[in-house]
PDB file of N, CA and C in Angstrom:
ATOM      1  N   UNK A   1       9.388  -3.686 -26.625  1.00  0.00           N
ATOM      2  CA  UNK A   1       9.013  -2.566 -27.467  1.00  0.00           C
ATOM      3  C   UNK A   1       7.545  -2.203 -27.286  1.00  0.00           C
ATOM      4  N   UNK A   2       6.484  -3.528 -27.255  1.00  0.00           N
ATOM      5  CA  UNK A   2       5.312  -3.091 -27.248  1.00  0.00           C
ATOM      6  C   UNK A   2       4.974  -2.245 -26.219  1.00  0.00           C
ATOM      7  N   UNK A   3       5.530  -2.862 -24.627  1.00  0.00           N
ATOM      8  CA  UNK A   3       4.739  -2.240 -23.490  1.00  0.00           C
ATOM      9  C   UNK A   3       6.002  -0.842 -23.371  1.00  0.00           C
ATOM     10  N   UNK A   4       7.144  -0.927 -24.103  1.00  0.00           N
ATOM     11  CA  UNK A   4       7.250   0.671 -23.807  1.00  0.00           C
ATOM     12  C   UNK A   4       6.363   1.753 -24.349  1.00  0.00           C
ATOM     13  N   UNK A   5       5.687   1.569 -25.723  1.00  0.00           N
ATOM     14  CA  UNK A   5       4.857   2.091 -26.121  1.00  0.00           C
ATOM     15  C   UNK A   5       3.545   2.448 -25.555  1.00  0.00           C
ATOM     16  N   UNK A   6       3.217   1.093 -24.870  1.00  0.00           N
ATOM     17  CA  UNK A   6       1.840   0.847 -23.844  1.00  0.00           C
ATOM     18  C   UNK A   6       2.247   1.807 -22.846  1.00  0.00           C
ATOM     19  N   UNK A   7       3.556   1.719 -22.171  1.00  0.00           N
ATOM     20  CA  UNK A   7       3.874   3.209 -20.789  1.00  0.00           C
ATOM     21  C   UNK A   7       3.999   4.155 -21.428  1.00  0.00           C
ATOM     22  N   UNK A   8       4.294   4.612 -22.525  1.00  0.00           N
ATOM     23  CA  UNK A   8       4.246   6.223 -22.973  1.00  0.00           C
ATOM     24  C   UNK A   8       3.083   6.822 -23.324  1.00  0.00           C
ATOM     25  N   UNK A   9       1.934   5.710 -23.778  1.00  0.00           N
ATOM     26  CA  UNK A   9       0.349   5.917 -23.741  1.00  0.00           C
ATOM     27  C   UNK A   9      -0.157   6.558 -22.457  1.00  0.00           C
ATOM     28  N   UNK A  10      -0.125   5.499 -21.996  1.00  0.00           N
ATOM     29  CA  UNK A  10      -0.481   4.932 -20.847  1.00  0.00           C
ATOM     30  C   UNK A  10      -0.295   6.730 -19.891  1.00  0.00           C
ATOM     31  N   UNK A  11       1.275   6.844 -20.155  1.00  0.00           N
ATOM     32  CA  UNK A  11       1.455   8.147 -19.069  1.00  0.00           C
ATOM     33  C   UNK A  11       1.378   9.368 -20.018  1.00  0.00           C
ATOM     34  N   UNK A  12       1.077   8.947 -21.005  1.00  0.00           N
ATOM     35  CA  UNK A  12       0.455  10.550 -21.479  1.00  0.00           C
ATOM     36  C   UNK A  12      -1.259  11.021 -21.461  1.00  0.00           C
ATOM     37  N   UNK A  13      -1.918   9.743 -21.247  1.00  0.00           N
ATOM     38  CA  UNK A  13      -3.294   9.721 -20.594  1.00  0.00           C
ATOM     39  C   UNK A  13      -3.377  10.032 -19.223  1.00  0.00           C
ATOM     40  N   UNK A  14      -2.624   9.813 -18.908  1.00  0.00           N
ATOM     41  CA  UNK A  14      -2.902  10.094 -17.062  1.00  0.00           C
ATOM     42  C   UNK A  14      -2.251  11.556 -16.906  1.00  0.00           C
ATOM     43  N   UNK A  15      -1.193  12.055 -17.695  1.00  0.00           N
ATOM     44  CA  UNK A  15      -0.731  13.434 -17.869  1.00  0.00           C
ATOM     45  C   UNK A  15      -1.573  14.477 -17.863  1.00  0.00           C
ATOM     46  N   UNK A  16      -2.679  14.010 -19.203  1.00  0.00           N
ATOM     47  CA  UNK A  16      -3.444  15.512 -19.414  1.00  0.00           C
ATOM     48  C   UNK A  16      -4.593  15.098 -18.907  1.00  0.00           C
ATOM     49  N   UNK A  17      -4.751  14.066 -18.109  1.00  0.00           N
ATOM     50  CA  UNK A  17      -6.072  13.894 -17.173  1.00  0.00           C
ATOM     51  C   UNK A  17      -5.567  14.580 -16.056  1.00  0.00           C
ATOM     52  N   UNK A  18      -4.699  14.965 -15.271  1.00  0.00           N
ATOM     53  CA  UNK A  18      -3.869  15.154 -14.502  1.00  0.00           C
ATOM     54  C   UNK A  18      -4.664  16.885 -14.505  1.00  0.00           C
ATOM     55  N   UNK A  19      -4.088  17.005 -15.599  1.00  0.00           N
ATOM     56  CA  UNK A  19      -4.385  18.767 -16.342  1.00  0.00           C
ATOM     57  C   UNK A  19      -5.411  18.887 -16.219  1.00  0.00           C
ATOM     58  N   UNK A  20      -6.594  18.415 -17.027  1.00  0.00           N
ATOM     59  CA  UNK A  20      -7.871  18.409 -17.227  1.00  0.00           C
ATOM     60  C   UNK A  20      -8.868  18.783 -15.594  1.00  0.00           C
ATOM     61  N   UNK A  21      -7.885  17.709 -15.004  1.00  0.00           N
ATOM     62  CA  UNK A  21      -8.672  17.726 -13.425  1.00  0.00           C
ATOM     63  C   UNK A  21      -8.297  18.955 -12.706  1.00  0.00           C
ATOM     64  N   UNK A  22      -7.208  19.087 -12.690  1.00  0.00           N
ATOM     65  CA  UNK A  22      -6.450  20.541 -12.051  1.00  0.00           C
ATOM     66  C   UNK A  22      -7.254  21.529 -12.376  1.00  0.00           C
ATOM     67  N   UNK A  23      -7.769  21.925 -14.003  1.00  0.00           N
ATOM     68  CA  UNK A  23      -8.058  22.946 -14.662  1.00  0.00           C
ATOM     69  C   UNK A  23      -9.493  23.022 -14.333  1.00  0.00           C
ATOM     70  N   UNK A  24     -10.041  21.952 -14.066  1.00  0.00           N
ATOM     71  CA  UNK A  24     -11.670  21.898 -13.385  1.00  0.00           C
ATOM     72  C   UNK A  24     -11.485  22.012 -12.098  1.00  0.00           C
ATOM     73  N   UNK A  25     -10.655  21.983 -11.287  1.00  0.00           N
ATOM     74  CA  UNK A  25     -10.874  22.095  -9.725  1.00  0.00           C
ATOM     75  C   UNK A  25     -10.870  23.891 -10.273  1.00  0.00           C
ATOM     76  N   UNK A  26      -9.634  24.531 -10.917  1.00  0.00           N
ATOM     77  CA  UNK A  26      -9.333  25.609 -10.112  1.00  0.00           C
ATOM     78  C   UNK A  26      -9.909  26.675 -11.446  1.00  0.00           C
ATOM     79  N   UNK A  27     -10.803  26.272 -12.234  1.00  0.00           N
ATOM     80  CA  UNK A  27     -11.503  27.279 -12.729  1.00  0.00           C
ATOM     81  C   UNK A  27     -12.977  27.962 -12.320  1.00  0.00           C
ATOM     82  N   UNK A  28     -13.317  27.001 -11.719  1.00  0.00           N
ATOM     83  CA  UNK A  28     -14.726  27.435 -11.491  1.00  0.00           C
ATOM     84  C   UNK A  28     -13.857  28.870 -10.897  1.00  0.00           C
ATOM     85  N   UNK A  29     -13.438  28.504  -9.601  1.00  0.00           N
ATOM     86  CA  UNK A  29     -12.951  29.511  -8.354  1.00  0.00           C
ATOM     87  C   UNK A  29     -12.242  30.580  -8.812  1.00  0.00           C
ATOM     88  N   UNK A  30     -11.773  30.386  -9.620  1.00  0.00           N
ATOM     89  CA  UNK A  30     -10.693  31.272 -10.600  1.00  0.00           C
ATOM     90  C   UNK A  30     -11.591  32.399 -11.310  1.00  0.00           C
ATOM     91  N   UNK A  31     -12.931  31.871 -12.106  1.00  0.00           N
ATOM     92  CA  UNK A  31     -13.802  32.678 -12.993  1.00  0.00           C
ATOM     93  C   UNK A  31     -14.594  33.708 -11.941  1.00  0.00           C
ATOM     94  N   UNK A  32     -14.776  32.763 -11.196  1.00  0.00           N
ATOM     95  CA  UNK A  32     -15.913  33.663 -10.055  1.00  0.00           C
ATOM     96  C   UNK A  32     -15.227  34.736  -8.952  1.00  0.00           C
ATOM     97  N   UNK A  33     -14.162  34.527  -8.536  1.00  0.00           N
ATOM     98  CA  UNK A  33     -13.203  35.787  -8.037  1.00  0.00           C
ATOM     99  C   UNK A  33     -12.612  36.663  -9.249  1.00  0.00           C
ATOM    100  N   UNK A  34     -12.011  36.108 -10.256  1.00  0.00           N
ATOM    101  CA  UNK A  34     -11.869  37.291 -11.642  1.00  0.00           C
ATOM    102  C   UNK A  34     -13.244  37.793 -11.507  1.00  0.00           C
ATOM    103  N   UNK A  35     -14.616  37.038 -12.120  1.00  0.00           N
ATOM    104  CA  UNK A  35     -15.431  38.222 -12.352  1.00  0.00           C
ATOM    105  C   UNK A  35     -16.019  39.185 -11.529  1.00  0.00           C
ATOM    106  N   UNK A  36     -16.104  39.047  -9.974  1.00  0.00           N
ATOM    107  CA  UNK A  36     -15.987  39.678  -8.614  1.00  0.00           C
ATOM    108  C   UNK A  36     -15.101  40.606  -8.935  1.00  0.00           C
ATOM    109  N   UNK A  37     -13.583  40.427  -9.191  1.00  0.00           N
ATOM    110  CA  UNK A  37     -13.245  41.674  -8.798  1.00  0.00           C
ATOM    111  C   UNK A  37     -13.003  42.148 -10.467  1.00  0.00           C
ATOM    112  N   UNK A  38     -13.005  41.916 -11.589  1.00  0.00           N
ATOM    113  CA  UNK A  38     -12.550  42.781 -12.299  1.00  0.00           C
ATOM    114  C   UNK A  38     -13.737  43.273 -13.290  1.00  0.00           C
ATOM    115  N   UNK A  39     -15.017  42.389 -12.881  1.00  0.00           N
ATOM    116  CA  UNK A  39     -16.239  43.159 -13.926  1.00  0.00           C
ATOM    117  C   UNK A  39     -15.556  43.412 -15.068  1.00  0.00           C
ATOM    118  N   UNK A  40     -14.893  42.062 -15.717  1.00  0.00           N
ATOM    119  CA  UNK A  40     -14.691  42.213 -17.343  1.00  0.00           C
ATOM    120  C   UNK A  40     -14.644  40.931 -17.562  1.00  0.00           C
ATOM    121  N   UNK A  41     -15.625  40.412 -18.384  1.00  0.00           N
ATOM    122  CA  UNK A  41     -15.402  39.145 -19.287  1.00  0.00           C
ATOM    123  C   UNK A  41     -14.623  39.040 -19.738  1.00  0.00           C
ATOM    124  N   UNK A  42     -14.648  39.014 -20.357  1.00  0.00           N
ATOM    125  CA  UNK A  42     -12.873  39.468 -21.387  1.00  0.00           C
ATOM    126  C   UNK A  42     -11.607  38.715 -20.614  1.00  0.00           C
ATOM    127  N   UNK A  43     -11.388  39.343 -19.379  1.00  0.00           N
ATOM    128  CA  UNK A  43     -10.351  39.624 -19.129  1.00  0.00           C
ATOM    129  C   UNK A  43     -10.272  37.967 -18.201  1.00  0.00           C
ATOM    130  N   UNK A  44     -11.783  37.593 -17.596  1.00  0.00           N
ATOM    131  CA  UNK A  44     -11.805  36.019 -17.325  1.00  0.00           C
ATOM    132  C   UNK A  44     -11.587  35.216 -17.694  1.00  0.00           C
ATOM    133  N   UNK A  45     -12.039  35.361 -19.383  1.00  0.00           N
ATOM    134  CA  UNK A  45     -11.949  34.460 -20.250  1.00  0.00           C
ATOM    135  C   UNK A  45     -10.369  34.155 -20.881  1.00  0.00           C
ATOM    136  N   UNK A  46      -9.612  35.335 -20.736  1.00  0.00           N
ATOM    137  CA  UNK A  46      -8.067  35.455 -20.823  1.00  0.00           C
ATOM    138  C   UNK A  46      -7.493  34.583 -20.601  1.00  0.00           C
ATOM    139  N   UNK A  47      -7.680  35.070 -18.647  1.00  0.00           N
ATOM    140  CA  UNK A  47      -6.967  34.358 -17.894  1.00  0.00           C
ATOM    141  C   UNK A  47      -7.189  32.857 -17.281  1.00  0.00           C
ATOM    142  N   UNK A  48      -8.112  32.432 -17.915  1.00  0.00           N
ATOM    143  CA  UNK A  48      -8.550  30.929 -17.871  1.00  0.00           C
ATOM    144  C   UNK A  48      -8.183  30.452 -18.752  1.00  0.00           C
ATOM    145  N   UNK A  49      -8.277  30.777 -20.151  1.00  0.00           N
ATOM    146  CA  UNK A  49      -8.055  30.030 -21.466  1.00  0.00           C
ATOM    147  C   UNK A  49      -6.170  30.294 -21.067  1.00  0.00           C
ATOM    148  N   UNK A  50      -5.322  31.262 -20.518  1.00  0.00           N
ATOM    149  CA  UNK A  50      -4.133  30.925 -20.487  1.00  0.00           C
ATOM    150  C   UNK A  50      -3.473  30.214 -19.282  1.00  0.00           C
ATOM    151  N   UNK A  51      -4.539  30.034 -18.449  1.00  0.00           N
ATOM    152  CA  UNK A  51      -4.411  28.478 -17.458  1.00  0.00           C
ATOM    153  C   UNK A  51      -4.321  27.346 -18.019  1.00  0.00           C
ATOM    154  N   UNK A  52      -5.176  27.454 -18.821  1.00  0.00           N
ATOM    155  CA  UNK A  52      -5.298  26.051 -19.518  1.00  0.00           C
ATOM    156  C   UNK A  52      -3.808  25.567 -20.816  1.00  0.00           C
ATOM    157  N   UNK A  53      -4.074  26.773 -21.388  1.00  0.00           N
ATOM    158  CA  UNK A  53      -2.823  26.275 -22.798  1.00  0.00           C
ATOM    159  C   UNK A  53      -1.624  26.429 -21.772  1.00  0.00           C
ATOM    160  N   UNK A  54      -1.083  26.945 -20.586  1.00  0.00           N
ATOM    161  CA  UNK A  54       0.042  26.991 -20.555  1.00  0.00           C
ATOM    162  C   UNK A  54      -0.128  25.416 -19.816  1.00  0.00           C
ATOM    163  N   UNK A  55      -1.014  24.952 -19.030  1.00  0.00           N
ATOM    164  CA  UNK A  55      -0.973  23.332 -18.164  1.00  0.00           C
ATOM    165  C   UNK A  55      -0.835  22.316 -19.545  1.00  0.00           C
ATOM    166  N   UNK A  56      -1.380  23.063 -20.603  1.00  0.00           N
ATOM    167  CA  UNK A  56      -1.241  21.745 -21.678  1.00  0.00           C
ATOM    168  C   UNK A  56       0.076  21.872 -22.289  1.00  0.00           C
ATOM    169  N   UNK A  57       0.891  23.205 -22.429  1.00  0.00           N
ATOM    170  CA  UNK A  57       2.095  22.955 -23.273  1.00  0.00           C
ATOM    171  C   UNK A  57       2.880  22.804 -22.179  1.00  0.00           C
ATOM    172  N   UNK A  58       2.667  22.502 -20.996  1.00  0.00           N
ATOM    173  CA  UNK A  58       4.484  22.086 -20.107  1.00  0.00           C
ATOM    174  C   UNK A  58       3.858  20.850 -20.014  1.00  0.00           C
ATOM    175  N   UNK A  59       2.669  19.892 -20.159  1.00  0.00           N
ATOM    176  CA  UNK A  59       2.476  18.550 -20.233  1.00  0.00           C
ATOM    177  C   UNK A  59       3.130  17.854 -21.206  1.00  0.00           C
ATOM    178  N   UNK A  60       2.914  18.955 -22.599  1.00  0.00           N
ATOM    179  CA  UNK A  60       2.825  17.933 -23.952  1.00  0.00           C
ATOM    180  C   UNK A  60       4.881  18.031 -23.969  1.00  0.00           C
ATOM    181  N   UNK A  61       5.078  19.209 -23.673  1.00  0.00           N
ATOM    182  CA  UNK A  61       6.275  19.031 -23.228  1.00  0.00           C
ATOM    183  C   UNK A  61       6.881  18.488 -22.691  1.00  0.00           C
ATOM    184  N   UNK A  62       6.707  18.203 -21.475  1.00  0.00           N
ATOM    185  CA  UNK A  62       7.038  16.685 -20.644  1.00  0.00           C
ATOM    186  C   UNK A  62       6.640  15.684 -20.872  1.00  0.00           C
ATOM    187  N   UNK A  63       6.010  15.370 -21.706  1.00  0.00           N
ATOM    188  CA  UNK A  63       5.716  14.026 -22.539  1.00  0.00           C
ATOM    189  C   UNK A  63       6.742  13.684 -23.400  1.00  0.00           C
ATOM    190  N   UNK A  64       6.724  14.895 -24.593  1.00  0.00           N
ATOM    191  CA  UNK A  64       7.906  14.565 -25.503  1.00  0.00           C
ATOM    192  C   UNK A  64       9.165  13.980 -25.231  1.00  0.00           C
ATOM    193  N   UNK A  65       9.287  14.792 -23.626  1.00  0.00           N
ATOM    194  CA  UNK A  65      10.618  14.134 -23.628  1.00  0.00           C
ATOM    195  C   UNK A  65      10.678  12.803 -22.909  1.00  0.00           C
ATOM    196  N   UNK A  66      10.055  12.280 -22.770  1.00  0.00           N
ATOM    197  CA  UNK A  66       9.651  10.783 -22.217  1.00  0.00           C
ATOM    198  C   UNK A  66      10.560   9.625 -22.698  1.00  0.00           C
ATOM    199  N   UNK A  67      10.945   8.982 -22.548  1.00  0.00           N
ATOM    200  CA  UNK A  67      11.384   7.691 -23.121  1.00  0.00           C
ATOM    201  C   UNK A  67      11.360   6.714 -22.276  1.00  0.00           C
ATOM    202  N   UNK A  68      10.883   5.646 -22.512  1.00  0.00           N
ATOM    203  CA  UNK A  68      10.724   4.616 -22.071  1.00  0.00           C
ATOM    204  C   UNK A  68      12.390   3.479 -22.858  1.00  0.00           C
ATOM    205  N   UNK A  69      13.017   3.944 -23.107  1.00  0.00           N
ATOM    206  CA  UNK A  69      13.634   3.088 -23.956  1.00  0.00           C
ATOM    207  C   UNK A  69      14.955   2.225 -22.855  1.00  0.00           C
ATOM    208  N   UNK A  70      15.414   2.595 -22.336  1.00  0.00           N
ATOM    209  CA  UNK A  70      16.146   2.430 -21.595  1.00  0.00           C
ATOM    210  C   UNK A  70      16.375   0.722 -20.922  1.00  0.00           C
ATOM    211  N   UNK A  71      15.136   0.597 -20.663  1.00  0.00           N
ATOM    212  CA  UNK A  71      15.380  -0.762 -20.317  1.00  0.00           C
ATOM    213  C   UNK A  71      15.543  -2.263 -21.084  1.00  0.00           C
ATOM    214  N   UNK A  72      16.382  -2.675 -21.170  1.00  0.00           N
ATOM    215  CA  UNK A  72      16.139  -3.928 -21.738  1.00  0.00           C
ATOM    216  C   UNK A  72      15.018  -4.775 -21.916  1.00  0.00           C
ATOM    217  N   UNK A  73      15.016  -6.048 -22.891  1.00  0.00           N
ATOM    218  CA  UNK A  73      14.471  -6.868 -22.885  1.00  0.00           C
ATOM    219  C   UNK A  73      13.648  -8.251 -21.421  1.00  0.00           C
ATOM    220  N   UNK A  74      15.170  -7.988 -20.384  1.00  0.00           N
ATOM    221  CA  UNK A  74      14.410  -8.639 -19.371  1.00  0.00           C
ATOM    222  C   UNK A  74      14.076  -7.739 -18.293  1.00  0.00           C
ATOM    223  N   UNK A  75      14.326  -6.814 -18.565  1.00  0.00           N
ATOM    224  CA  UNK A  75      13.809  -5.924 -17.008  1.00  0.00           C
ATOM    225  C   UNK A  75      12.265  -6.400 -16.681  1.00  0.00           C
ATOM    226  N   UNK A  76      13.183  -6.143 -14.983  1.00  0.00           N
ATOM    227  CA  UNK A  76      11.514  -6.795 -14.411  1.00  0.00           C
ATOM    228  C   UNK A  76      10.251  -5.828 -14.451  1.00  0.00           C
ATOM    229  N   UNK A  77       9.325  -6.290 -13.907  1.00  0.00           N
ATOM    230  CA  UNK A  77       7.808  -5.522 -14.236  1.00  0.00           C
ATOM    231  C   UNK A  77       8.149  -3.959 -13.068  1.00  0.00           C
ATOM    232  N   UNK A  78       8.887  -4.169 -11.988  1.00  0.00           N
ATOM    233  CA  UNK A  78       9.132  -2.889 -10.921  1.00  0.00           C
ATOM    234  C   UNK A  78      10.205  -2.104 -11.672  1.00  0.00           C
ATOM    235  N   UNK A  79      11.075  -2.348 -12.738  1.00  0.00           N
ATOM    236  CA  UNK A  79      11.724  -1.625 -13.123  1.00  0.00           C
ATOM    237  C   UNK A  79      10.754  -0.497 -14.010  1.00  0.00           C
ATOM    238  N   UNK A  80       9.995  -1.163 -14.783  1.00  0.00           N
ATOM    239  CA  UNK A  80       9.052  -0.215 -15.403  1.00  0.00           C
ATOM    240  C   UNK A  80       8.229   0.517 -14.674  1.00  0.00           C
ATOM    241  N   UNK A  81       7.697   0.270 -13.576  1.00  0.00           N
ATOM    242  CA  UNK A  81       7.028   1.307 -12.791  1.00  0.00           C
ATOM    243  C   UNK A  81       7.906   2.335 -11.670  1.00  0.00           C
ATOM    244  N   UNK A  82       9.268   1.569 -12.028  1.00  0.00           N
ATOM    245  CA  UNK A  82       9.903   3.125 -11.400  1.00  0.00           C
ATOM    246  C   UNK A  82       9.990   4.187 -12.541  1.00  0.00           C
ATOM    247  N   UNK A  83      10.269   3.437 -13.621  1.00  0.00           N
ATOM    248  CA  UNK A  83      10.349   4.346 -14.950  1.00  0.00           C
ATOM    249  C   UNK A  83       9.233   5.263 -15.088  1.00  0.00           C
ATOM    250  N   UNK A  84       7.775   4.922 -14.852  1.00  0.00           N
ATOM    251  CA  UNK A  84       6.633   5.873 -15.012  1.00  0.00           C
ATOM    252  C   UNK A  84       6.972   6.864 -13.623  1.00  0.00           C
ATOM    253  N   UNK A  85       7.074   6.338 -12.850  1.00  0.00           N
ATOM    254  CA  UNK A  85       7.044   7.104 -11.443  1.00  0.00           C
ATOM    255  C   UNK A  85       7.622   8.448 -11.672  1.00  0.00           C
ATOM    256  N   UNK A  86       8.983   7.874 -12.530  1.00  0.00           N
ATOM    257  CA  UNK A  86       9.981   9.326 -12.822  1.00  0.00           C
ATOM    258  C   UNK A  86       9.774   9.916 -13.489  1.00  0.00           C
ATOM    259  N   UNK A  87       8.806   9.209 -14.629  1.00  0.00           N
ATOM    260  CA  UNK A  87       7.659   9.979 -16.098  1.00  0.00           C
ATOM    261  C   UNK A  87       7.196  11.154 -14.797  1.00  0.00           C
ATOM    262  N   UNK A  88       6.279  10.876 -14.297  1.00  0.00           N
ATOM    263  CA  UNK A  88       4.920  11.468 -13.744  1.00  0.00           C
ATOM    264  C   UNK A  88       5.710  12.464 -13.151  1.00  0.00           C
ATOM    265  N   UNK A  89       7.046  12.615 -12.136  1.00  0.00           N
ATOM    266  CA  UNK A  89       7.758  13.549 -11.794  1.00  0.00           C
ATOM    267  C   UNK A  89       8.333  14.567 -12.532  1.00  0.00           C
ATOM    268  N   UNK A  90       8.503  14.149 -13.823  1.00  0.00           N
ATOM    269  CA  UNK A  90       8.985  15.204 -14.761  1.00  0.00           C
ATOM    270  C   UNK A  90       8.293  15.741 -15.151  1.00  0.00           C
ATOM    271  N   UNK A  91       6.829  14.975 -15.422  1.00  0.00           N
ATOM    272  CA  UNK A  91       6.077  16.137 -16.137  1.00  0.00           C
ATOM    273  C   UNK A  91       4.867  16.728 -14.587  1.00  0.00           C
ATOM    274  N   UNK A  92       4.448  16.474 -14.008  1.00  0.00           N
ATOM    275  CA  UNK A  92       3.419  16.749 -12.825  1.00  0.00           C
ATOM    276  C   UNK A  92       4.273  18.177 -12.010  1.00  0.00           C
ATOM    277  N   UNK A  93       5.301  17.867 -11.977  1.00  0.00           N
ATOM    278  CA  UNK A  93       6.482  18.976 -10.818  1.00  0.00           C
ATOM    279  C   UNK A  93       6.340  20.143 -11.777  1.00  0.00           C
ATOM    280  N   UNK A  94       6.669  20.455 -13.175  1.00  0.00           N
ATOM    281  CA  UNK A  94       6.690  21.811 -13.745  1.00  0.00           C
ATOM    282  C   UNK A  94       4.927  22.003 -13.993  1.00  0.00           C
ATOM    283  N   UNK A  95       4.207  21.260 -13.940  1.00  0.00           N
ATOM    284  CA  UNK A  95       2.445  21.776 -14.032  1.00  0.00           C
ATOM    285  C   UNK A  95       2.235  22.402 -12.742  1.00  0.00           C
ATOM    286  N   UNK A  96       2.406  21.570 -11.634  1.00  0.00           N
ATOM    287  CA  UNK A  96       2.248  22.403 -10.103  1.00  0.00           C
ATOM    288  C   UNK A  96       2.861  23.438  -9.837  1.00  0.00           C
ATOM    289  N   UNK A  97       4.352  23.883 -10.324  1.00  0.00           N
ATOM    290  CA  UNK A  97       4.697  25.017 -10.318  1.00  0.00           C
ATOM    291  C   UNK A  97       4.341  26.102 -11.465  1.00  0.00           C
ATOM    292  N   UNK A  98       3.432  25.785 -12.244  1.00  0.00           N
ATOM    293  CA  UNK A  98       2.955  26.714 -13.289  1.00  0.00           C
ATOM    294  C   UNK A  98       1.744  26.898 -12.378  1.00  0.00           C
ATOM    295  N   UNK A  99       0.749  26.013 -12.079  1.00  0.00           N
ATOM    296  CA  UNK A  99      -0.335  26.711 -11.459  1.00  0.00           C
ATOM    297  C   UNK A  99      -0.115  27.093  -9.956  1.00  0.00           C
ATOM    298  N   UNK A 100       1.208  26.801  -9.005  1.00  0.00           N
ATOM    299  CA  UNK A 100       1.081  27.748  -8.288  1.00  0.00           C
ATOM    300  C   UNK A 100       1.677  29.065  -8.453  1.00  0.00           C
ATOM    301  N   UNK A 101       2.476  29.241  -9.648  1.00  0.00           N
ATOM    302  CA  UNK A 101       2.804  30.501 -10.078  1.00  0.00           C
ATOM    303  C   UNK A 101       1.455  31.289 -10.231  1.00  0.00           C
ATOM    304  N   UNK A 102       0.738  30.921 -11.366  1.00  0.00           N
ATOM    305  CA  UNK A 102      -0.664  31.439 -11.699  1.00  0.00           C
ATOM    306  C   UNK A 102      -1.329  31.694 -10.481  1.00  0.00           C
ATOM    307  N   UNK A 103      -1.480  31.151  -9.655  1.00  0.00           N
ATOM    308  CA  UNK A 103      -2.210  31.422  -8.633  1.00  0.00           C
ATOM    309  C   UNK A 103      -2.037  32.697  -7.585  1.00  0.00           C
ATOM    310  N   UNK A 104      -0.254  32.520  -7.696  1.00  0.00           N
ATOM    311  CA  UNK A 104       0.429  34.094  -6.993  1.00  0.00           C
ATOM    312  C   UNK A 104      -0.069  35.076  -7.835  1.00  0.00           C
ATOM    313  N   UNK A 105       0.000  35.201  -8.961  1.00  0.00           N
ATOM    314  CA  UNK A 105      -0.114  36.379  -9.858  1.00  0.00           C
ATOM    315  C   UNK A 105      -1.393  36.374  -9.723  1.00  0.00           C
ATOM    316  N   UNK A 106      -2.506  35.917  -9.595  1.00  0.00           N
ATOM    317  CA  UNK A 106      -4.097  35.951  -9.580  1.00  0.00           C
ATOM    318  C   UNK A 106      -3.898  36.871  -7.867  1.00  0.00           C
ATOM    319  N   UNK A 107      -3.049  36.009  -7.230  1.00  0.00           N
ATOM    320  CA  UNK A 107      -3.422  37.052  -5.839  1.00  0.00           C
ATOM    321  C   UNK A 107      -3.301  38.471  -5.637  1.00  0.00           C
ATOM    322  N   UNK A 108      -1.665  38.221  -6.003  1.00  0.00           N
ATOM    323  CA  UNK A 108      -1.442  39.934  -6.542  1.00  0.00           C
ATOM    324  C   UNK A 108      -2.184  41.000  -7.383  1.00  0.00           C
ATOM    325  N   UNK A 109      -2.609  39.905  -8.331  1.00  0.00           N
ATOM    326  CA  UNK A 109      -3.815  41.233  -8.833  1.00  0.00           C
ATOM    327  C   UNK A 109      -5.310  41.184  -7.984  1.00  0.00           C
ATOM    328  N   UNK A 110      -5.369  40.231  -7.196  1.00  0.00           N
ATOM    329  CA  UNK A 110      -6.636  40.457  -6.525  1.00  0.00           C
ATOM    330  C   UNK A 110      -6.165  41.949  -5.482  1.00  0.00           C
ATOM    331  N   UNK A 111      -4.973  41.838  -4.749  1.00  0.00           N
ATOM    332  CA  UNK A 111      -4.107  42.438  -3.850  1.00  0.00           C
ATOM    333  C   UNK A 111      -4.381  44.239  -4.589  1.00  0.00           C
ATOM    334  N   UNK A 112      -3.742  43.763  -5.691  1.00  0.00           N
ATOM    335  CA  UNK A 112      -3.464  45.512  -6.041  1.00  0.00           C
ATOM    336  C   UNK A 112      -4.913  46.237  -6.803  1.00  0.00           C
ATOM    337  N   UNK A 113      -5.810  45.351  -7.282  1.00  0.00           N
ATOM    338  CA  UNK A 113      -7.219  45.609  -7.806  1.00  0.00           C
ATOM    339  C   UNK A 113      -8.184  46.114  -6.916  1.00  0.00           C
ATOM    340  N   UNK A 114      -8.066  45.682  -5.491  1.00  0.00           N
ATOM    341  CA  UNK A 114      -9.682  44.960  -4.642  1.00  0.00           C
ATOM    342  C   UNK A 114      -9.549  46.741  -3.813  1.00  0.00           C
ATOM    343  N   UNK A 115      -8.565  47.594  -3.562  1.00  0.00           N
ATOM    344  CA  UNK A 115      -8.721  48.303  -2.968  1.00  0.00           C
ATOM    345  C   UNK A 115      -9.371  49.590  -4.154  1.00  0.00           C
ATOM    346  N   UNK A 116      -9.405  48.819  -5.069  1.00  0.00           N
ATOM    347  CA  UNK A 116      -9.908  50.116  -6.262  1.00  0.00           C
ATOM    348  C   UNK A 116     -11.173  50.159  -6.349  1.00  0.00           C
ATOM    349  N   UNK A 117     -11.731  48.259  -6.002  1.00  0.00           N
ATOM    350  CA  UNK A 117     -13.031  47.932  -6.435  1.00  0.00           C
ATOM    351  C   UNK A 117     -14.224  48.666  -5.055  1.00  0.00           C
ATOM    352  N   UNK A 118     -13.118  48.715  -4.072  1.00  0.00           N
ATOM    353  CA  UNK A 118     -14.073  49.400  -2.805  1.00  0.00           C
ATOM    354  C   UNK A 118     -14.381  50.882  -2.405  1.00  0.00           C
ATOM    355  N   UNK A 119     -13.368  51.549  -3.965  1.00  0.00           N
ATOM    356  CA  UNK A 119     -13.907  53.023  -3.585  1.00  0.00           C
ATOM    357  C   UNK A 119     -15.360  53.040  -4.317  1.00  0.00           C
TER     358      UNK A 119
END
């Protein structure tokens, strides 16, 4: 009981560190091409702050559904680290496809914006 508790910690710390790091690699780059091409604060500050809440609600989401419960009393110590392994897959696989979604839609509007910004 204890160390299932200790792995659901355990992988919900490494979850939104996961996030945290993602959201610092790809904001700087993110703020500084938004404010390049769209000369609106506003509209940077948008689309960063909804980088961020959407990487935190498909985390906290894939956390919830976590369970560690499954294994018995003698399972060995590799049974539990396949168990996180498959944690980290459930929740890491829908964050990477949220920010490479975000990232298409950032292109496309760079795509359909940048020929406006050069008349």
């Amino acid at each position: 009981m204890l160390i299932d508790v200790f792995l659901f910690v355990l992988a919900a710390i490494v979850s939104l560190g996961f996030v945290m790091l993602c959201y610092r690699l790809i904001n700087g780059f993110l703020r500084s091409l938004l404010d390049d091409l769209l000369d609106m604060p506003a509209a940077t500050s948008f689309y960063s702050r909804l980088l961020l809440v959407s990487m935190v609600l498909i985390a906290l989401a894939g956390i919830s559904d976590a369970s560690f419960e499954g294994l018995g009393e003698d399972a060995e110590i590799m049974e539990y680290i396949w168990q996180l392994i498959e944690f980290f897959e459930a929740v890491l696989t829908p964050i990477l496809l949220i920010v490479g979604l975000f990232l298409i839609a950032v292109t496309i509007l760079v795509a359909a914006l940048k020929p406006r910004s050069e008349q």
